[in-house]
C-alpha atoms as a PDB file:
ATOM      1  CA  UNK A   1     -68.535  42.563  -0.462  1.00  0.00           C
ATOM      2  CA  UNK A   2     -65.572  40.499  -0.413  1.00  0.00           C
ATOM      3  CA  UNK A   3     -65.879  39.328  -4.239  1.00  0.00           C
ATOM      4  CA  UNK A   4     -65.944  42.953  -5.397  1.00  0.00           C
ATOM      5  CA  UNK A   5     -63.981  45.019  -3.104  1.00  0.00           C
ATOM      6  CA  UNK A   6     -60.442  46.212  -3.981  1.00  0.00           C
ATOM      7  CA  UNK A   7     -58.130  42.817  -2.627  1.00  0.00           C
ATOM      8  CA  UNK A   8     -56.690  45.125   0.698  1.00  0.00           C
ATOM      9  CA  UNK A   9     -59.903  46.416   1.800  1.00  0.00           C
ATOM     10  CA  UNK A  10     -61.972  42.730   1.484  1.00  0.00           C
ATOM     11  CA  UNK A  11     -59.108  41.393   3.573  1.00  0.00           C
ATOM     12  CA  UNK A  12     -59.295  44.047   6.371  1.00  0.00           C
ATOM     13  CA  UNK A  13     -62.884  43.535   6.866  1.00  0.00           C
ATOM     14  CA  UNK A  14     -62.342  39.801   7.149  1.00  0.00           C
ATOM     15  CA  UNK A  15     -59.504  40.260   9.673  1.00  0.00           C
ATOM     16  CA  UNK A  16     -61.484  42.883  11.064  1.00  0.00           C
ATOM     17  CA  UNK A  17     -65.033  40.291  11.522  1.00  0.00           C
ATOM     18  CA  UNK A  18     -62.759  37.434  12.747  1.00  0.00           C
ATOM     19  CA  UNK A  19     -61.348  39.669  15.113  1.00  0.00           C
ATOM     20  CA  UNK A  20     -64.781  40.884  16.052  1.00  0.00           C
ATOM     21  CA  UNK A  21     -65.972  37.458  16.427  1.00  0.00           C
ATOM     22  CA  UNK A  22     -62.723  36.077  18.675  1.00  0.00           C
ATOM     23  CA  UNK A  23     -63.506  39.089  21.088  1.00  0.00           C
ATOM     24  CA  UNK A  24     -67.257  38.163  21.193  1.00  0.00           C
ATOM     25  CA  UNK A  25     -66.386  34.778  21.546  1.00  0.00           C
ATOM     26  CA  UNK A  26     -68.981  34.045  18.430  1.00  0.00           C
ATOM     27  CA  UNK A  27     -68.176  30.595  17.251  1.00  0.00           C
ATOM     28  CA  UNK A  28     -70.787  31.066  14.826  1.00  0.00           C
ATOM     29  CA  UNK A  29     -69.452  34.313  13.507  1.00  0.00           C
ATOM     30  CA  UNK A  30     -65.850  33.133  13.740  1.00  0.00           C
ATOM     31  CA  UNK A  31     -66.377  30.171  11.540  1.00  0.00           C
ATOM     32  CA  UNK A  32     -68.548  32.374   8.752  1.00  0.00           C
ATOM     33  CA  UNK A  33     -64.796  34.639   8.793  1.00  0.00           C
ATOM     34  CA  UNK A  34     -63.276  31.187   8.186  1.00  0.00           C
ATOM     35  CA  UNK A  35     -65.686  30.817   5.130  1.00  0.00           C
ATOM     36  CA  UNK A  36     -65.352  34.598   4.080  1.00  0.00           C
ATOM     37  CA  UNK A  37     -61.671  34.206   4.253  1.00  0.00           C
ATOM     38  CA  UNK A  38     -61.792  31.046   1.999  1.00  0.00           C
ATOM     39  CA  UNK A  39     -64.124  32.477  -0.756  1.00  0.00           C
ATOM     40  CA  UNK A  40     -61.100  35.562  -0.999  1.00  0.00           C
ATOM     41  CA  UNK A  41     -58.374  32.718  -0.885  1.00  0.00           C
ATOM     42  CA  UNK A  42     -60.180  31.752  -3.943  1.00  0.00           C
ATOM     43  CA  UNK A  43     -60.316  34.724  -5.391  1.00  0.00           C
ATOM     44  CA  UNK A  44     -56.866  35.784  -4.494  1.00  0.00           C
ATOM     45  CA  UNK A  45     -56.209  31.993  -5.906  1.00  0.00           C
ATOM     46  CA  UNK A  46     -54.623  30.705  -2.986  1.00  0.00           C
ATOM     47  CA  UNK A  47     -56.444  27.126  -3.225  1.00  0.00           C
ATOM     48  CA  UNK A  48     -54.178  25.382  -0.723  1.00  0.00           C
ATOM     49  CA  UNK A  49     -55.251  28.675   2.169  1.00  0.00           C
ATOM     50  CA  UNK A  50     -58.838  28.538   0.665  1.00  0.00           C
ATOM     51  CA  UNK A  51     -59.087  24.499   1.235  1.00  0.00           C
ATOM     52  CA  UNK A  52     -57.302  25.250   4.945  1.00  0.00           C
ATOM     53  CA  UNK A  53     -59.749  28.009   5.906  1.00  0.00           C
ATOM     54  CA  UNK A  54     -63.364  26.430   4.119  1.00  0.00           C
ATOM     55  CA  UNK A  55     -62.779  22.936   5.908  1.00  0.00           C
ATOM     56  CA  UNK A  56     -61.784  24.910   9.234  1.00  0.00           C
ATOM     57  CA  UNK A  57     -65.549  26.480   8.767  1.00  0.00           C
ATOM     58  CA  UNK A  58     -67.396  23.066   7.721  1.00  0.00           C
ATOM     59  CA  UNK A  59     -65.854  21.185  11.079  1.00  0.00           C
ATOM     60  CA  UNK A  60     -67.506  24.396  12.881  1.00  0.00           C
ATOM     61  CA  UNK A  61     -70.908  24.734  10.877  1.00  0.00           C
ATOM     62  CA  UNK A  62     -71.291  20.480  11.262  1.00  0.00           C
ATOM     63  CA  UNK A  63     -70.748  21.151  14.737  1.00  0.00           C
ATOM     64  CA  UNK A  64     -73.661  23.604  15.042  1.00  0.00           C
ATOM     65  CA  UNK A  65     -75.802  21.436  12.755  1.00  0.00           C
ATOM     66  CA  UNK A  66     -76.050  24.728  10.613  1.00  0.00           C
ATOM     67  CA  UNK A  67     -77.050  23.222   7.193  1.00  0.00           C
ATOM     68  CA  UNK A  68     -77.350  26.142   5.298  1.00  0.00           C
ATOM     69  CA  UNK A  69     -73.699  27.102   5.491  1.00  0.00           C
ATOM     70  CA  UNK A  70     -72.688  23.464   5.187  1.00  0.00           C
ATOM     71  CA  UNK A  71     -74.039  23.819   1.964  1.00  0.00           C
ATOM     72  CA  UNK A  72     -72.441  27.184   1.219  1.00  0.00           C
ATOM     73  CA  UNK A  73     -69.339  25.695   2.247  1.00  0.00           C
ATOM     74  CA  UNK A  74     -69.352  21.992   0.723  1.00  0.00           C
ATOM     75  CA  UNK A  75     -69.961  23.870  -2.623  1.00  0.00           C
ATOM     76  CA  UNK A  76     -67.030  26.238  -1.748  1.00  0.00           C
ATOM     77  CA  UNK A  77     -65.138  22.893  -1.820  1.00  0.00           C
ATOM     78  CA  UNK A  78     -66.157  21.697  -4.290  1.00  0.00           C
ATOM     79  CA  UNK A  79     -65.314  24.896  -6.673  1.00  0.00           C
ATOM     80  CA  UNK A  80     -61.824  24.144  -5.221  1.00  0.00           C
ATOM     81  CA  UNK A  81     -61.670  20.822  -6.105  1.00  0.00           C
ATOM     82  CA  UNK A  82     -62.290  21.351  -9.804  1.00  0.00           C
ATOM     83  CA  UNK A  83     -59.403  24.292  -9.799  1.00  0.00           C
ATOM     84  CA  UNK A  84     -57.378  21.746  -8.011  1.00  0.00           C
ATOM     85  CA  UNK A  85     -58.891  19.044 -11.148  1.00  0.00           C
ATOM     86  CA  UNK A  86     -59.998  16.780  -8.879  1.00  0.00           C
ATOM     87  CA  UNK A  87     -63.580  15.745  -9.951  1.00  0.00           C
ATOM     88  CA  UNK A  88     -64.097  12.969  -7.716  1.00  0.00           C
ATOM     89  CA  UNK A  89     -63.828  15.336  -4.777  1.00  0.00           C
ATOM     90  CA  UNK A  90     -65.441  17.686  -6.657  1.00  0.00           C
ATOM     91  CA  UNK A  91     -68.560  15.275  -7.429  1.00  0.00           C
ATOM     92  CA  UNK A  92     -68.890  14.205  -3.837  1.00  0.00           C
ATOM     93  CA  UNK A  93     -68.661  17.926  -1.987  1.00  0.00           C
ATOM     94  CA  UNK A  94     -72.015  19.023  -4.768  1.00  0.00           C
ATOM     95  CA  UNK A  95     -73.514  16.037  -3.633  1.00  0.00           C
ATOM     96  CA  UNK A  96     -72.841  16.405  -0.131  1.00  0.00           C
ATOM     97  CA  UNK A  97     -73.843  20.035  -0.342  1.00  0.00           C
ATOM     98  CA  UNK A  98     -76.866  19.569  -1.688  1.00  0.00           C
ATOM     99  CA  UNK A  99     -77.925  16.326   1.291  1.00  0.00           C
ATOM    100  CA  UNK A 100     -76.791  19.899   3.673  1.00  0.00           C
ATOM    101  CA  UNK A 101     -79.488  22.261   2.204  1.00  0.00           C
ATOM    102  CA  UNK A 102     -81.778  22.757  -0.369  1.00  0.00           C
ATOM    103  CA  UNK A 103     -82.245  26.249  -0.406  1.00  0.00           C
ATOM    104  CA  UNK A 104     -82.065  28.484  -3.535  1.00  0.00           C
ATOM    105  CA  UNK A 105     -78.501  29.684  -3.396  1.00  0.00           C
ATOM    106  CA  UNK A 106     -76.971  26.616  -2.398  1.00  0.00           C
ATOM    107  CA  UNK A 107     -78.878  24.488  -4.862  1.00  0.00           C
ATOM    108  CA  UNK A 108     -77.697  27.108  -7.676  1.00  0.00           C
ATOM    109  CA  UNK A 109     -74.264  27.013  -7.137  1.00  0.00           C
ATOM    110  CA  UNK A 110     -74.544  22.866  -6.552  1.00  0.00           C
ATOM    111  CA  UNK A 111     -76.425  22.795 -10.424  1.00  0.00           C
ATOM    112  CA  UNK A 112     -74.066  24.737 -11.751  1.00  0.00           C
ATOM    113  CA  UNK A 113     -71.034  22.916 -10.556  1.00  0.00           C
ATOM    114  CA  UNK A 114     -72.749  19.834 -11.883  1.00  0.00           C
ATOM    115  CA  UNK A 115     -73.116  21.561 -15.054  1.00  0.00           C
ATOM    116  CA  UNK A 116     -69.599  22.143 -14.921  1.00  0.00           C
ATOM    117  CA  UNK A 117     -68.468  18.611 -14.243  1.00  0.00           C
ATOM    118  CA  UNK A 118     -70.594  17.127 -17.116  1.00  0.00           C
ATOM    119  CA  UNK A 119     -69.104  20.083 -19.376  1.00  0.00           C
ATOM    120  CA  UNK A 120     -65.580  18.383 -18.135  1.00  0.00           C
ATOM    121  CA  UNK A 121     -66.640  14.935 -19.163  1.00  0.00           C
ATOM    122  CA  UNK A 122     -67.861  16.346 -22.253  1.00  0.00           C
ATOM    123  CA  UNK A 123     -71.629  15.607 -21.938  1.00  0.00           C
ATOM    124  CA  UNK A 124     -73.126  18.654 -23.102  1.00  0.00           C
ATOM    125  CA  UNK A 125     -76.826  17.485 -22.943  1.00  0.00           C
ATOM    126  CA  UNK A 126     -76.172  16.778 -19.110  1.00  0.00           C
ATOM    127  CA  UNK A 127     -73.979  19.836 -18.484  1.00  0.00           C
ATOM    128  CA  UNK A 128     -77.126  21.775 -20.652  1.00  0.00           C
ATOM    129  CA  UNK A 129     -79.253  20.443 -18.116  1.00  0.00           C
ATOM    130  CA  UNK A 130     -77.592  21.264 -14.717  1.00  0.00           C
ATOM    131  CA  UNK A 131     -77.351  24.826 -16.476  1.00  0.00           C
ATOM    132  CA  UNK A 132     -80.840  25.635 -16.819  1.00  0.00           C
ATOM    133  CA  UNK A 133     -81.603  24.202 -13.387  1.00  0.00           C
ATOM    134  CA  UNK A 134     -78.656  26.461 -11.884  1.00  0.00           C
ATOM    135  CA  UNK A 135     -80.255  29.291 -14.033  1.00  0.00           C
ATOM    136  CA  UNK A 136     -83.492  28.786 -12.447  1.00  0.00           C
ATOM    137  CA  UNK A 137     -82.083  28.170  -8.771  1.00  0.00           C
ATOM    138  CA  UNK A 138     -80.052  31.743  -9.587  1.00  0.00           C
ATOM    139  CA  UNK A 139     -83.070  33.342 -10.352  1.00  0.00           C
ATOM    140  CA  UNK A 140     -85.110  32.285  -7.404  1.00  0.00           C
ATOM    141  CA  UNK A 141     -82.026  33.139  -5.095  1.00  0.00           C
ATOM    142  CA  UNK A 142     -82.246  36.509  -6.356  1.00  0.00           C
ATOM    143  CA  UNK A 143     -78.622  36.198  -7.634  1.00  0.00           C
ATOM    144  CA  UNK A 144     -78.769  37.347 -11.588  1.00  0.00           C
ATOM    145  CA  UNK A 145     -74.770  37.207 -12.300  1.00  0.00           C
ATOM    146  CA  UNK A 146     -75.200  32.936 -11.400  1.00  0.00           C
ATOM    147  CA  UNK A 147     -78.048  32.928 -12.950  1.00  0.00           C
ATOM    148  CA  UNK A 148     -76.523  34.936 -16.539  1.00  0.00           C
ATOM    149  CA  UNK A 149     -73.344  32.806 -16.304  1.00  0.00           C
ATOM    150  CA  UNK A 150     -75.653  29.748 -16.243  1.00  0.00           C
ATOM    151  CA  UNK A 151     -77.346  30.615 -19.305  1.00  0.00           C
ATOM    152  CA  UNK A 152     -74.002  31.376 -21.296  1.00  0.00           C
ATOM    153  CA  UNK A 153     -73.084  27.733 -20.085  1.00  0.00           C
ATOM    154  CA  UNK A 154     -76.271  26.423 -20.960  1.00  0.00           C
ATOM    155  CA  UNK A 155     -76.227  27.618 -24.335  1.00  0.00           C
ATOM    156  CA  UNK A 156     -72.469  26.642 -25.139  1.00  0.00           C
ATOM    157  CA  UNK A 157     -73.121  23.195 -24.061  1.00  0.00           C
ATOM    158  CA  UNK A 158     -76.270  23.096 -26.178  1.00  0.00           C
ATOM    159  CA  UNK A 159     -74.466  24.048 -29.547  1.00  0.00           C
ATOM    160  CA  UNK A 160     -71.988  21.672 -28.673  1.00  0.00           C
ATOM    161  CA  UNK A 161     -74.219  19.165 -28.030  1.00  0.00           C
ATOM    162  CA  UNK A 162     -75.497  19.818 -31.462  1.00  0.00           C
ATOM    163  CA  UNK A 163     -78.792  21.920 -30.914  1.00  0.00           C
ATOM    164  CA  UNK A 164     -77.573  25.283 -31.986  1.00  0.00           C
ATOM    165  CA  UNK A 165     -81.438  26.184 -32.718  1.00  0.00           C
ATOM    166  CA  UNK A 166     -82.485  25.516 -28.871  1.00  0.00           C
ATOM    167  CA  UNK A 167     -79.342  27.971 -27.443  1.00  0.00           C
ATOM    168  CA  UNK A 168     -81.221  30.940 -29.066  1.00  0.00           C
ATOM    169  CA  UNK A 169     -83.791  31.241 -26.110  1.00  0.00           C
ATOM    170  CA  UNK A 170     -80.688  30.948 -23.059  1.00  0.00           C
ATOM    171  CA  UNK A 171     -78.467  32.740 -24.827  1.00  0.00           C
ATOM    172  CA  UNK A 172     -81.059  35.804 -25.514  1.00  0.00           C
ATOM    173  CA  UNK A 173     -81.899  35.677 -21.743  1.00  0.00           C
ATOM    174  CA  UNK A 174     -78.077  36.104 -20.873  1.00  0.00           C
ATOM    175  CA  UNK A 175     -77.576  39.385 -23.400  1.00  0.00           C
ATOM    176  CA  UNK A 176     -80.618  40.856 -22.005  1.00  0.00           C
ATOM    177  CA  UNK A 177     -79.609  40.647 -18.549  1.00  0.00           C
ATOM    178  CA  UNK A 178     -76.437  41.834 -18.769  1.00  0.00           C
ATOM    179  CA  UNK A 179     -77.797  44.561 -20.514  1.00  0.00           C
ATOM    180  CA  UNK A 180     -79.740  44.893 -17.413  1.00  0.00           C
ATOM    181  CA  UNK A 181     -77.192  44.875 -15.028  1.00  0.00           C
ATOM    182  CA  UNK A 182     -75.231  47.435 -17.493  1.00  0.00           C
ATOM    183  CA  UNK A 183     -78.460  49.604 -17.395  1.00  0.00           C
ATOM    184  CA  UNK A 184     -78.832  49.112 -13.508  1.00  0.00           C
ATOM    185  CA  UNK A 185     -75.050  49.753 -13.197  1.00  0.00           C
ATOM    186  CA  UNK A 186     -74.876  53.061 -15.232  1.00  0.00           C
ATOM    187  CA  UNK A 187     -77.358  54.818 -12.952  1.00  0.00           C
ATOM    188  CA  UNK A 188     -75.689  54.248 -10.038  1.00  0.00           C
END
């Protein structure tokens, strides 16, 4: 996929499934290439190309009343709000994402930019919180790297919160699945 292919290559499919979707005259399709394109803007860190390209996709997916990828895309935003430090955007895409859709991957990346935010603020009992639910969420979305980064977070923000003794049982579950996914990965 885009988040683990070589830079070139992710960007030539993207061109290549916008280009697909002009010539089909898929709105749908188009505007998912407009949210494709923004998540390798991010990763690429272009933020001011990502922010261009992921609201260019919202105006299309609130236009089709397709929820799911409102959500997608409102927590897109709201990733790029935080790089950009701007937490009051930041707060109001999560929330906005999460009135969009409730399913598992959208409410696992909305937790755990919440857990995030309260992290920023310094509230590590909150930002322990929105952790474990984005852990959870990750799990149930069938998405173990979210759910493994959630767990680190949780169990930072617990033994700064002062509960070094409760971390033990988040932080366990994050070394044993990334031995997992090392495992998985070496037989490949």
């Amino acid at each position: 996929g885009i988040h683990t292919a070589p830079p070139d290559l992710a960007q030539t499919l993207v061109e290549a499934l916008a280009d697909y979707a002009r010539r089909a005259e898929d709105d749908a399709l188009a505007d998912y290439a407009l949210l494709l394109r923004a998540r390798l803007d991010t990763r690429m860190r272009r933020v001011d190309d990502a922010l261009r390209h992921a609201n260019a996709a919202l105006e299309g997916f609130r236009d089709r009343n397709d929820r799911v990828r409102q959500g997608e895309t409102l927590n897109q935003l709201a990733m790029l709000s935080l790089h950009k430090r701007d937490v009051k955007a930041a707060n109001q895409y999560v929330d906005e994402a999460t009135r969009a859709s409730n399913i598992p991957p959208v409410k696992a990346h909305a937790q755990f930019i919440r857990g995030l935010l309260a992290k920023g603020e310094r509230k590590p009992a909150r930002a322990a919180e929105a952790f474990a639910a984005a852990a959870k969420a990750a799990v149930d979305a069938g998405n173990p790297v979210l759910a493994l980064e959630a767990r680190l977070n949780q169990g930072e923000s617990l033994i700064i919160g002062g509960r070094p003794a409760d971390a033990r049982d988040p932080l366990r579950q994050a070394r044993d699945a990334a031995r997992g996914m090392r495992a998985k990965h070496l037989e490949r």
